[in-house]
PDB file of N, CA and C in Angstrom:
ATOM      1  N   UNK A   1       3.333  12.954   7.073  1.00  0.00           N
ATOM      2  CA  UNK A   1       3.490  11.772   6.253  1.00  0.00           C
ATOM      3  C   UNK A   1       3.897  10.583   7.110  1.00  0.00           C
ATOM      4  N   UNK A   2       3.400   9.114   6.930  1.00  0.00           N
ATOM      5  CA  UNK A   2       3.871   8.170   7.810  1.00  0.00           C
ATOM      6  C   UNK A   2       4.184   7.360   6.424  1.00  0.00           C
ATOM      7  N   UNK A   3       5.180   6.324   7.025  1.00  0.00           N
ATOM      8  CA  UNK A   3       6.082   6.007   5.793  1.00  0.00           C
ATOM      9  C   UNK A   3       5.221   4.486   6.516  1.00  0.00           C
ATOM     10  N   UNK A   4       5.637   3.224   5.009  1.00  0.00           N
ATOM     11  CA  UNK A   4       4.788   1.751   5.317  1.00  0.00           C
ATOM     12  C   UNK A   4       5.268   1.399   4.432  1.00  0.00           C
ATOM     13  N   UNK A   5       5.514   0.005   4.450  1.00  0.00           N
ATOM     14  CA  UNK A   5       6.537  -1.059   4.085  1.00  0.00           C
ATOM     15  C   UNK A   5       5.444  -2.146   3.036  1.00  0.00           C
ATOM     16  N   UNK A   6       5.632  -2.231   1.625  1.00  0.00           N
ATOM     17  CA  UNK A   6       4.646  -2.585   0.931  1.00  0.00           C
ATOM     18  C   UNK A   6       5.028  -4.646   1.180  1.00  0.00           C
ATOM     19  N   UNK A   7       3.942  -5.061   1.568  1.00  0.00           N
ATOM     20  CA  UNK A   7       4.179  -6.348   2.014  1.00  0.00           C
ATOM     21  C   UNK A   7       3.777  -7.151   0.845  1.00  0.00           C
ATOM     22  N   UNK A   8       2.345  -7.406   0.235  1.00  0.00           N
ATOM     23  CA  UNK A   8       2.468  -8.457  -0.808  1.00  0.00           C
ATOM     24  C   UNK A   8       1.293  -7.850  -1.653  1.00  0.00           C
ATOM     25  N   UNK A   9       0.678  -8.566  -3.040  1.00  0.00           N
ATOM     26  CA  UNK A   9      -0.226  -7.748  -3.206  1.00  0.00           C
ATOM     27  C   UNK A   9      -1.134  -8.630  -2.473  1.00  0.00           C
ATOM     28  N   UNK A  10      -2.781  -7.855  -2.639  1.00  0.00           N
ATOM     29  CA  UNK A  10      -3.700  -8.853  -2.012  1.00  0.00           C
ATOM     30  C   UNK A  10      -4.618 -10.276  -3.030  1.00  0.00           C
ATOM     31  N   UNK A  11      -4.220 -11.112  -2.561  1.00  0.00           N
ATOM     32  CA  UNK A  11      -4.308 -12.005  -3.026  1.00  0.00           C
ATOM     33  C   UNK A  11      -5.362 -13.172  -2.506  1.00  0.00           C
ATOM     34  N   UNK A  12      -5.580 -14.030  -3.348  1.00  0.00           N
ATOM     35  CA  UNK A  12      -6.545 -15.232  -3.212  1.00  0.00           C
ATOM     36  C   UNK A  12      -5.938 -16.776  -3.246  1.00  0.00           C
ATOM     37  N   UNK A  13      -6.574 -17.796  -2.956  1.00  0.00           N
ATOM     38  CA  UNK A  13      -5.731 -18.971  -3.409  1.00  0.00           C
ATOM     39  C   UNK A  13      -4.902 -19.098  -4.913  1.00  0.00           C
ATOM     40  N   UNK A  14      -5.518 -18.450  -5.740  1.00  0.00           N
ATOM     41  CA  UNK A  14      -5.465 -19.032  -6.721  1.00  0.00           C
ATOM     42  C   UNK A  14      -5.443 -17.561  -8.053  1.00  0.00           C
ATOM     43  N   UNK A  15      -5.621 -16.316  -7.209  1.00  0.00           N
ATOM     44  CA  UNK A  15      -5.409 -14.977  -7.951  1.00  0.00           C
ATOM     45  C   UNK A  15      -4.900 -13.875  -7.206  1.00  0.00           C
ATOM     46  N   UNK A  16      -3.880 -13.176  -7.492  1.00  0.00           N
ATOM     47  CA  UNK A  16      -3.670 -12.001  -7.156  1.00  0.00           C
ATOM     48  C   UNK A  16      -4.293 -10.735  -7.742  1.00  0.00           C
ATOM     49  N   UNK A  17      -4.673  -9.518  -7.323  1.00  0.00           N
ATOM     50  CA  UNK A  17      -5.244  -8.227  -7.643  1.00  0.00           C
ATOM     51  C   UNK A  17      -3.556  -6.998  -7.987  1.00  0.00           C
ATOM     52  N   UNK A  18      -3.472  -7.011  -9.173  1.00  0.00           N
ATOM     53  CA  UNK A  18      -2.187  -6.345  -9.325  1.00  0.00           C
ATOM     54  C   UNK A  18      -1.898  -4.751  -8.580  1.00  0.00           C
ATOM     55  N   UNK A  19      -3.786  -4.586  -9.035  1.00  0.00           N
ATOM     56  CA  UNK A  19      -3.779  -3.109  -8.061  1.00  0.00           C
ATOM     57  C   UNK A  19      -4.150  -2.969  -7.139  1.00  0.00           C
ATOM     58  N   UNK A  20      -4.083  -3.970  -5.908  1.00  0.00           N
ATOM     59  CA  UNK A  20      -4.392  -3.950  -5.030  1.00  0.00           C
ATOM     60  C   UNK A  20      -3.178  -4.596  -3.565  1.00  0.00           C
ATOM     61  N   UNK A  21      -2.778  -3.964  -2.706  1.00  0.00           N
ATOM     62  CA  UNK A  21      -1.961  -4.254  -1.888  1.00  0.00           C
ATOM     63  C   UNK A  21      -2.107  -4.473  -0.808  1.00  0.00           C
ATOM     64  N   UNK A  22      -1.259  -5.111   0.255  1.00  0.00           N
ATOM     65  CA  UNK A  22      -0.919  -5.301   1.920  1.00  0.00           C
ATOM     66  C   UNK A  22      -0.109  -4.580   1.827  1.00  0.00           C
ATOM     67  N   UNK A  23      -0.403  -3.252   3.316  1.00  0.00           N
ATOM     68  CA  UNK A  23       0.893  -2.653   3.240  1.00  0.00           C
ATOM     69  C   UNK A  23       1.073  -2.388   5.176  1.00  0.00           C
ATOM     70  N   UNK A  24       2.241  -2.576   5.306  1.00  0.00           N
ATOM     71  CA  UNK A  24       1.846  -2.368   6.869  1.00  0.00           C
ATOM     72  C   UNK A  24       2.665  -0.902   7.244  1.00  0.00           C
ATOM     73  N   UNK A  25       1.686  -0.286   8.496  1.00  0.00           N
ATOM     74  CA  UNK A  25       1.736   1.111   8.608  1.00  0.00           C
ATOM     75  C   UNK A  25       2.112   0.805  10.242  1.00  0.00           C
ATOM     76  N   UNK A  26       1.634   0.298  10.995  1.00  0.00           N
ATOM     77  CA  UNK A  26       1.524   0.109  12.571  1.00  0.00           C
ATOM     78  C   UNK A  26       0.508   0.762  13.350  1.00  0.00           C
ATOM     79  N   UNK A  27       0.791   0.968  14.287  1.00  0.00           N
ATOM     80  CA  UNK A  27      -0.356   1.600  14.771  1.00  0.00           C
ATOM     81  C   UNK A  27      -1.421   2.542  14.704  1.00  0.00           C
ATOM     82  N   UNK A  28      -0.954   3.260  13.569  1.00  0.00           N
ATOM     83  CA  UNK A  28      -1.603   4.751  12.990  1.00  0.00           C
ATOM     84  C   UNK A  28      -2.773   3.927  11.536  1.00  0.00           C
ATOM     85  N   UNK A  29      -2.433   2.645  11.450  1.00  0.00           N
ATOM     86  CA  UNK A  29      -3.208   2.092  10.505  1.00  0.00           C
ATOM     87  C   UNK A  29      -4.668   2.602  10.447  1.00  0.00           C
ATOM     88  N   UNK A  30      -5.823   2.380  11.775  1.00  0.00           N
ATOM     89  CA  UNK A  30      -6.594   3.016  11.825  1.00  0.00           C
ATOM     90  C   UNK A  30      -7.012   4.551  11.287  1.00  0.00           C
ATOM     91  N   UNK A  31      -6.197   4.786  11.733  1.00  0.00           N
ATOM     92  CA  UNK A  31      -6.123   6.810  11.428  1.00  0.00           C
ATOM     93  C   UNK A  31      -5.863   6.568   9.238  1.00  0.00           C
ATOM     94  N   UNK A  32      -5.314   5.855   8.669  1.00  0.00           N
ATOM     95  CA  UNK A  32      -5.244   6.040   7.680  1.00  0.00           C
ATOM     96  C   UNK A  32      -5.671   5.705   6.362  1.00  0.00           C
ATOM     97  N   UNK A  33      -7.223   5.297   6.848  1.00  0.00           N
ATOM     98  CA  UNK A  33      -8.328   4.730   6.051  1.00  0.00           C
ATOM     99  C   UNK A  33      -8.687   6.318   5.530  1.00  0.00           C
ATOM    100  N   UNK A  34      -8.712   6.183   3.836  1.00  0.00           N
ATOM    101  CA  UNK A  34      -9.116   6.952   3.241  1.00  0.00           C
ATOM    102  C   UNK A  34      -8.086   8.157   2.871  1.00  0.00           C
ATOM    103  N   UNK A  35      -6.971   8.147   3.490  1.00  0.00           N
ATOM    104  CA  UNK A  35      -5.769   8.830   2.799  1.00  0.00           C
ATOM    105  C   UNK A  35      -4.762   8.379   1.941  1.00  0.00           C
ATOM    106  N   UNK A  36      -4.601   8.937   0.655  1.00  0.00           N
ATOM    107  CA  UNK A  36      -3.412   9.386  -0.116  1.00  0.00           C
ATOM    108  C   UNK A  36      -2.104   8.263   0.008  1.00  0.00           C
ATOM    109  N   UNK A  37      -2.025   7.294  -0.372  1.00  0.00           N
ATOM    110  CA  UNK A  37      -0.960   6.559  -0.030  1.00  0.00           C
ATOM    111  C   UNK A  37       0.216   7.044  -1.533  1.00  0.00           C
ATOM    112  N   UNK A  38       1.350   7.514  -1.774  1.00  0.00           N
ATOM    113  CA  UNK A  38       2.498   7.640  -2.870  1.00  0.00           C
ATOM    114  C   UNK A  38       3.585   6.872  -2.643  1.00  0.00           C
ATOM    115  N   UNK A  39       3.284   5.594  -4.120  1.00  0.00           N
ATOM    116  CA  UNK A  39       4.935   5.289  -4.219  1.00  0.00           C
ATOM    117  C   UNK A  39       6.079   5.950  -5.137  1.00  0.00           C
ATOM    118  N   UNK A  40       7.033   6.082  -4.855  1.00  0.00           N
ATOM    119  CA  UNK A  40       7.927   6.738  -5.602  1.00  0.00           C
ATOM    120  C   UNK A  40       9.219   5.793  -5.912  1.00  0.00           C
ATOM    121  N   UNK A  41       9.043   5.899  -7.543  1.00  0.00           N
ATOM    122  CA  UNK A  41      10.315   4.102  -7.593  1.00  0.00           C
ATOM    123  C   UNK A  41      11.840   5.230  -7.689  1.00  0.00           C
ATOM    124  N   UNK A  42      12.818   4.624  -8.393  1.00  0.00           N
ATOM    125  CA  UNK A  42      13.668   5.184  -8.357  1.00  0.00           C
ATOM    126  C   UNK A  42      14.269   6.073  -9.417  1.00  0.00           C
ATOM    127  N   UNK A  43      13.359   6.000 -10.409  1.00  0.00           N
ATOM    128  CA  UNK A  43      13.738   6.918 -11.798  1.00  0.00           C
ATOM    129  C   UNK A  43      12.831   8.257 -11.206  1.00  0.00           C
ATOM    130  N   UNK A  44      12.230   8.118 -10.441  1.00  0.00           N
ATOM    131  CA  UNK A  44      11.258   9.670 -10.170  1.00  0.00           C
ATOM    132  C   UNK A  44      10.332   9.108 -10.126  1.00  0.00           C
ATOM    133  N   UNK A  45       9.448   7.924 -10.816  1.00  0.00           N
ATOM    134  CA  UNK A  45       8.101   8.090 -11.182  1.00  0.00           C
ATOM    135  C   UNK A  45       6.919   7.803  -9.598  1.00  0.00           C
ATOM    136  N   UNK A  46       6.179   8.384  -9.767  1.00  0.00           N
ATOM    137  CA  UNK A  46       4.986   8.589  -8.828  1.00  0.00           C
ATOM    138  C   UNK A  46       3.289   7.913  -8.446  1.00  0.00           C
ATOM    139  N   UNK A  47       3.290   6.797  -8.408  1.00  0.00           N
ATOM    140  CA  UNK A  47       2.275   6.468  -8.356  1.00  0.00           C
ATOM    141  C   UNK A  47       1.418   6.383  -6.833  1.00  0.00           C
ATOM    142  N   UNK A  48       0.257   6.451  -7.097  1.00  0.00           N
ATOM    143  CA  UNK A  48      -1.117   7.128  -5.927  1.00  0.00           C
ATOM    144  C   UNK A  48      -1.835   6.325  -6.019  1.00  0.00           C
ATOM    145  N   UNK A  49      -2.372   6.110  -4.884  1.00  0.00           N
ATOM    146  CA  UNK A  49      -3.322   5.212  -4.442  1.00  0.00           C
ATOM    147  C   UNK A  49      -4.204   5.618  -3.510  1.00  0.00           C
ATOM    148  N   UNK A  50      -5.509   5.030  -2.439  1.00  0.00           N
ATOM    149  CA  UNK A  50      -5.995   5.362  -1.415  1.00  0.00           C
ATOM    150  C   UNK A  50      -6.419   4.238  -0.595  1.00  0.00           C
ATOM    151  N   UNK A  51      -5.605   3.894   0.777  1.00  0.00           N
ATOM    152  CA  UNK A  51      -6.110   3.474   1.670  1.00  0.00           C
ATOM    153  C   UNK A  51      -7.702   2.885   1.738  1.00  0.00           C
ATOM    154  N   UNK A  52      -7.856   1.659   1.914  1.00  0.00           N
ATOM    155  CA  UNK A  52      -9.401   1.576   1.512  1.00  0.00           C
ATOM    156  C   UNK A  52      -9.715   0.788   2.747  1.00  0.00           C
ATOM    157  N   UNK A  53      -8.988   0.167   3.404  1.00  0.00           N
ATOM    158  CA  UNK A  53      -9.911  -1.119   4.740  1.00  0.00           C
ATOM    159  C   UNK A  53      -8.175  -1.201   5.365  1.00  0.00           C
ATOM    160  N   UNK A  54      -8.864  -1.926   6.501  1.00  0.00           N
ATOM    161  CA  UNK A  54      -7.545  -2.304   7.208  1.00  0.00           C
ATOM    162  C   UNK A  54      -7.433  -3.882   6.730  1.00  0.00           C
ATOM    163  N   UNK A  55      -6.560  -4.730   7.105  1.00  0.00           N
ATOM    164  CA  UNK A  55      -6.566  -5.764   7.350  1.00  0.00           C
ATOM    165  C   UNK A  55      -6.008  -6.588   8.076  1.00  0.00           C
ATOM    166  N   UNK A  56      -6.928  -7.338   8.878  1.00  0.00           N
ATOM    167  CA  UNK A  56      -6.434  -7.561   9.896  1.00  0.00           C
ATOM    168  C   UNK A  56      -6.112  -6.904  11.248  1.00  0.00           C
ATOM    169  N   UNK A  57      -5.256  -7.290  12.306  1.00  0.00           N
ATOM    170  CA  UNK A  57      -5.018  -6.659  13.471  1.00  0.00           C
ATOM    171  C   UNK A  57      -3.924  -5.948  13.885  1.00  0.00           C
ATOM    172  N   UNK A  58      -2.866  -6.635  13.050  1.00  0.00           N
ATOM    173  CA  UNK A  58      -1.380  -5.816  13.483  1.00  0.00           C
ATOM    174  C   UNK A  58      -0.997  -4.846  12.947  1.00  0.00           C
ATOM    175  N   UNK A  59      -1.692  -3.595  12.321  1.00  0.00           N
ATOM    176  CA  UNK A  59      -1.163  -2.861  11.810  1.00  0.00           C
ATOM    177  C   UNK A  59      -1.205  -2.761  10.116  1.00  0.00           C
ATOM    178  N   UNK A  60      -1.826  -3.641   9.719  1.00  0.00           N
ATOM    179  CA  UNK A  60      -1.878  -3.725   7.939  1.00  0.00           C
ATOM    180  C   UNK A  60      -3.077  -3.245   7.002  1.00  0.00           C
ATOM    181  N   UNK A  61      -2.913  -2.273   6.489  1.00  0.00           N
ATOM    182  CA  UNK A  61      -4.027  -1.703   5.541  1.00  0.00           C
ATOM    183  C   UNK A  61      -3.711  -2.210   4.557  1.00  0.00           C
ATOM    184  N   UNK A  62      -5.311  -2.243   3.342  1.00  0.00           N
ATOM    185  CA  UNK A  62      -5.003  -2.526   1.862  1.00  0.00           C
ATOM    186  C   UNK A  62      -5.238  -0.980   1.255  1.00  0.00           C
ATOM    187  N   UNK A  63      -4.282  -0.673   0.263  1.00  0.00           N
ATOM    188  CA  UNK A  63      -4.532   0.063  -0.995  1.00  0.00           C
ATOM    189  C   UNK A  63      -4.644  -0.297  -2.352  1.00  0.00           C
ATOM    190  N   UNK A  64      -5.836   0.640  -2.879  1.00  0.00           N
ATOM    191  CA  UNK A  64      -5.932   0.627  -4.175  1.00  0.00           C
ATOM    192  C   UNK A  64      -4.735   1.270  -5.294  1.00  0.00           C
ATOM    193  N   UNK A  65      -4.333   0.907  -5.838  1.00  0.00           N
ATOM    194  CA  UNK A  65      -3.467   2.132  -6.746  1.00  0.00           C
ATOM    195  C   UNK A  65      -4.055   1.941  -7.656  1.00  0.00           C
ATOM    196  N   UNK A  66      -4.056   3.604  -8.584  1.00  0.00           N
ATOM    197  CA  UNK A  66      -3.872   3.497  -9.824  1.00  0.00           C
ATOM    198  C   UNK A  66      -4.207   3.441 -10.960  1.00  0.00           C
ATOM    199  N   UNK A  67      -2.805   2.118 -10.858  1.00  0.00           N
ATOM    200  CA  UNK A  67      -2.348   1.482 -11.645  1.00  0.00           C
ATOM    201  C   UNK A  67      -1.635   0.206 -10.544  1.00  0.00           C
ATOM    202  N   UNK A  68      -0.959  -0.696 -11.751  1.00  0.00           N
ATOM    203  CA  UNK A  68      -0.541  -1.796 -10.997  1.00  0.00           C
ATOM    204  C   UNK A  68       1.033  -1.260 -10.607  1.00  0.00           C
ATOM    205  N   UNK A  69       1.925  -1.415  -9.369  1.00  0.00           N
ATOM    206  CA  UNK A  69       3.203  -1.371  -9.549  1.00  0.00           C
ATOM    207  C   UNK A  69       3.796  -2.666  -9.690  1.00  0.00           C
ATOM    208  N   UNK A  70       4.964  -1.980 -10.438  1.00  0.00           N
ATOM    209  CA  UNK A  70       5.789  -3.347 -10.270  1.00  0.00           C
ATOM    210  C   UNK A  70       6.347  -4.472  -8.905  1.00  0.00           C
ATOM    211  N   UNK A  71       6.537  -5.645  -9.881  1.00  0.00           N
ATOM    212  CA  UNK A  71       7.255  -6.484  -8.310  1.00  0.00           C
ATOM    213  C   UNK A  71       7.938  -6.164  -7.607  1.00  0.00           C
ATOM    214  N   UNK A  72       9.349  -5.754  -8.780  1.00  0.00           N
ATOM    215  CA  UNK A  72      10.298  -4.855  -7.622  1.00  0.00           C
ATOM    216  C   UNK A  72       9.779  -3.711  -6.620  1.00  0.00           C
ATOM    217  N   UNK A  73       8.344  -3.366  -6.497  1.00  0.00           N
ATOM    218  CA  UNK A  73       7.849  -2.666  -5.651  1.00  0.00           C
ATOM    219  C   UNK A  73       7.714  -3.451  -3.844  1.00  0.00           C
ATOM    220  N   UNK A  74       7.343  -4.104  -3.750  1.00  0.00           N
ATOM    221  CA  UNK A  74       6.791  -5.296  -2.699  1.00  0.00           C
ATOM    222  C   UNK A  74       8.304  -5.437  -2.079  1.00  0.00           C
ATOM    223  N   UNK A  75       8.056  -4.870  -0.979  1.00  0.00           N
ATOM    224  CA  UNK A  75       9.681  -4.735   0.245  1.00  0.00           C
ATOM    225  C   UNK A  75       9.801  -3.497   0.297  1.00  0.00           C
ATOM    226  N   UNK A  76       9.325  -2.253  -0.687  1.00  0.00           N
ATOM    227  CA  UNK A  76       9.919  -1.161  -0.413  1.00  0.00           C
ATOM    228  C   UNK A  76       9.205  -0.127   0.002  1.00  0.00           C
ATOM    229  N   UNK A  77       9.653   0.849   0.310  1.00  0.00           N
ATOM    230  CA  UNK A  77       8.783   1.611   1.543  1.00  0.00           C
ATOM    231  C   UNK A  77       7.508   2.743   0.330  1.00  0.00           C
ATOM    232  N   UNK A  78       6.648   2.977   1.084  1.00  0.00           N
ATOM    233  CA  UNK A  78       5.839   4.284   0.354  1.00  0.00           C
ATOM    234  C   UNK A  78       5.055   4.985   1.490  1.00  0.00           C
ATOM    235  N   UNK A  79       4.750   6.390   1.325  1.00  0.00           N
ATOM    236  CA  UNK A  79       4.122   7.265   1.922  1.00  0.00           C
ATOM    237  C   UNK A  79       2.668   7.244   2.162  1.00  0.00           C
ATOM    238  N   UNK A  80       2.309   7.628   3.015  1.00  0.00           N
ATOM    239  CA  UNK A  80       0.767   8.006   3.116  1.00  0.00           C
ATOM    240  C   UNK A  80       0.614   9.409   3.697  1.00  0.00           C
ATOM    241  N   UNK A  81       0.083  10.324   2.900  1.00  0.00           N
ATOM    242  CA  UNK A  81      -0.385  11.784   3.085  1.00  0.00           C
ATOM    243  C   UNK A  81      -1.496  12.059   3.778  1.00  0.00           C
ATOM    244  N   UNK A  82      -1.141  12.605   4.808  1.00  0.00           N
ATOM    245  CA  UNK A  82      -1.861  13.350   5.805  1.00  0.00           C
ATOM    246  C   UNK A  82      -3.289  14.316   5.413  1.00  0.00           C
TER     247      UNK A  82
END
């Protein structure tokens, strides 16, 4: 499992995609196109997504989830399965 820090969702001038995210992983970003990304909030609940493109150069993939997570999601960490 490599853990990644959910940065913003992905967005446009003028629209954001609720189910859709920036999440940065680092260097293993490459390696994790097409795997299993899980957030887990703090009551238990579990939401899944999958790695779909990178973006950009430093380390930042987008995922699909879902469903949309919440705001309080964006800063906090989630998994990606091997």
């Amino acid at each position: 499992m490599v853990k990644a820090r959910i940065l913003s969702y992905r967005r446009g001038l003028h629209t954001q995609n609720p189910r859709q995210f920036i999440v940065e992983v680092g260097e293993k970003a490459k390696d994790a196109i097409g795997k299993t990304a899980v957030w887990k909030s703090s009551s238990g609940k579990r939401i899944a997504g999958k790695v779909t493109a990178l973006h950009g150069k430093k380390g930042a993939v987008r995922i699909l989830m879902e469903k949309g997570l919440p705001g309080q999601a964006i800063g906090t960490d989630l998994e990606i399965e091997a």
